[in-house]
C-alpha atoms as a PDB file:
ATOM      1  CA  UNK A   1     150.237  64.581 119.506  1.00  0.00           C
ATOM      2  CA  UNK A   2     149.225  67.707 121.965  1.00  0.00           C
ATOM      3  CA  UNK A   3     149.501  71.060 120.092  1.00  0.00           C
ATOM      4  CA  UNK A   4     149.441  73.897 122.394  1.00  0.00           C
ATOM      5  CA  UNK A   5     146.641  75.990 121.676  1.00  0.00           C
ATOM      6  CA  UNK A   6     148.905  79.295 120.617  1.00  0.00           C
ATOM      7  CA  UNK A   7     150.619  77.041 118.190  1.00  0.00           C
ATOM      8  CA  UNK A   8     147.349  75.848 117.032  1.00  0.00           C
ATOM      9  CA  UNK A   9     145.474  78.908 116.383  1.00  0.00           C
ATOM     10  CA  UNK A  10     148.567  80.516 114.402  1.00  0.00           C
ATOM     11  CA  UNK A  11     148.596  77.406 112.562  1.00  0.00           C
ATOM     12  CA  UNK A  12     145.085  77.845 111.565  1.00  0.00           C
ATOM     13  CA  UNK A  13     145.667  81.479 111.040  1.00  0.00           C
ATOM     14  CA  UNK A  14     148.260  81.203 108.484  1.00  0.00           C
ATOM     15  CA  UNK A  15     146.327  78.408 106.547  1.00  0.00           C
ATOM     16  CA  UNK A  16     143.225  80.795 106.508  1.00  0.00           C
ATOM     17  CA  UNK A  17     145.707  84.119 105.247  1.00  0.00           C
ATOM     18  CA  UNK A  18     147.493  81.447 102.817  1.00  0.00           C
ATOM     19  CA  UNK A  19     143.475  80.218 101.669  1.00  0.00           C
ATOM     20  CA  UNK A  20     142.390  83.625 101.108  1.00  0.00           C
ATOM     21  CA  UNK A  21     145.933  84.393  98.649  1.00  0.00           C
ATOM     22  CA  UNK A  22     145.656  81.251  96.589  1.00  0.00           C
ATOM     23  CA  UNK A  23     142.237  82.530  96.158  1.00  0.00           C
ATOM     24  CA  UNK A  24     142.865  85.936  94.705  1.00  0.00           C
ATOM     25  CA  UNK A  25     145.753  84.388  92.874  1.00  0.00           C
ATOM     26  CA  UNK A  26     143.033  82.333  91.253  1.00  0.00           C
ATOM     27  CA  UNK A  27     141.286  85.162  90.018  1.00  0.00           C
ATOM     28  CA  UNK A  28     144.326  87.305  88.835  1.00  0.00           C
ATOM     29  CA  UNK A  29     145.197  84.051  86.603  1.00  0.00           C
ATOM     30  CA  UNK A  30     141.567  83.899  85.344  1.00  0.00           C
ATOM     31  CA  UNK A  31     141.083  87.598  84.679  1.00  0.00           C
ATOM     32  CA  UNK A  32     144.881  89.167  83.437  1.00  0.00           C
ATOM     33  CA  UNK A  33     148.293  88.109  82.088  1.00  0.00           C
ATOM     34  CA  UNK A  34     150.122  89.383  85.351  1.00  0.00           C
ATOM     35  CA  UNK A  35     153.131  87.281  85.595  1.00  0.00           C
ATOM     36  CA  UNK A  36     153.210  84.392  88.238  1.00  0.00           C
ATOM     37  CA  UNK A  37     156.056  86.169  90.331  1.00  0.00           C
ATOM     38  CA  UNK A  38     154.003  89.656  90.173  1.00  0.00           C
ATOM     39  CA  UNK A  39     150.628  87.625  91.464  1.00  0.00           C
ATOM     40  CA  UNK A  40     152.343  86.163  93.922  1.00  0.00           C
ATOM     41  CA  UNK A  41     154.098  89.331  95.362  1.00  0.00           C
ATOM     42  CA  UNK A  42     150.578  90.920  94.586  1.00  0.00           C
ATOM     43  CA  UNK A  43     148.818  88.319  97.195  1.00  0.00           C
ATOM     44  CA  UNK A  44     151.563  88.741  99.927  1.00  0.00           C
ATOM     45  CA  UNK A  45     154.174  86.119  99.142  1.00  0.00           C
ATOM     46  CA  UNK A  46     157.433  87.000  98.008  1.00  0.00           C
ATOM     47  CA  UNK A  47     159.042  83.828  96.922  1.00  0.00           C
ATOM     48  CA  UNK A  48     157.700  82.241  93.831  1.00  0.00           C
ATOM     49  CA  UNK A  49     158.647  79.070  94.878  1.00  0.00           C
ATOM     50  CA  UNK A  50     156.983  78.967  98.233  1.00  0.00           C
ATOM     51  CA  UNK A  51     153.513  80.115  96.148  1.00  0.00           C
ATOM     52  CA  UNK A  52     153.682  77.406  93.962  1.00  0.00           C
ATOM     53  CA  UNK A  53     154.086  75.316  96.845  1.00  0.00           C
ATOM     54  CA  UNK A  54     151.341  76.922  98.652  1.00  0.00           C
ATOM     55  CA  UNK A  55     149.416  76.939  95.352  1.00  0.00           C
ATOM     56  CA  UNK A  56     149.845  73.213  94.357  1.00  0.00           C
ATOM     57  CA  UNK A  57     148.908  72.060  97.933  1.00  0.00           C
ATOM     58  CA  UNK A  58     145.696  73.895  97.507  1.00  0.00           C
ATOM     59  CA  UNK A  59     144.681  73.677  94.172  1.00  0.00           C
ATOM     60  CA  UNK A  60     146.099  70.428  93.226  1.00  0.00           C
ATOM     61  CA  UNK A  61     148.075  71.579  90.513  1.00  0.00           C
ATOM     62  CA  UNK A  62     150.680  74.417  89.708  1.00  0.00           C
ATOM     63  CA  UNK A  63     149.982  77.794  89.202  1.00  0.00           C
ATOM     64  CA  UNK A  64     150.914  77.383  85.469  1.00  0.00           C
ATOM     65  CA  UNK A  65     148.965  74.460  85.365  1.00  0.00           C
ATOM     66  CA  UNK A  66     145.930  76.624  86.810  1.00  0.00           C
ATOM     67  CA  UNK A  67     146.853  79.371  84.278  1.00  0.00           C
ATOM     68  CA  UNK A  68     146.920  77.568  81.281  1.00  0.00           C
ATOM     69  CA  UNK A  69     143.594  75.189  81.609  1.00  0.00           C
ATOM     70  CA  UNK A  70     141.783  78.747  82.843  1.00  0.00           C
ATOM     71  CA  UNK A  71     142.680  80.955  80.023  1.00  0.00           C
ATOM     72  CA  UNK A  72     140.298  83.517  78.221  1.00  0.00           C
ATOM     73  CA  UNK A  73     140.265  82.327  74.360  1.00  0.00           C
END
């Protein structure tokens, strides 16, 4: 299948923004207690759903999941 190249590049531009939020998220879940919701409003996506979609297809598992094996004794 031919994707035009504008439809391409945003493509890859939104999977590079999306990269760079599950990232930080992955630090904020590491290094504080901020609530799911308030990390994922804090990296630029509003519905908590859609992170932990965005989240699990990254990571492999939810942010909860992430969270809890990553926790600070």
């Amino acid at each position: 299948m031919y994707i035009a190249p504008q439809k391409r590049d945003t493509h890859v531009v939104k999977s590079h923004v999306n990269m760079l939020g599950v990232n930080e998220a992955m630090a904020l879940f590491i290094e504080s207690v901020i609530s799911i919701l308030d990390i994922a409003l804090k990296v630029g996506i509003p519905d908590q759903s859609h992170f932990a979609q965005v989240f699990k297809k990254s990571v492999g598992m939810t942010p909860r999941m992430y969270r809890k094996l990553n926790m600070k004794a």
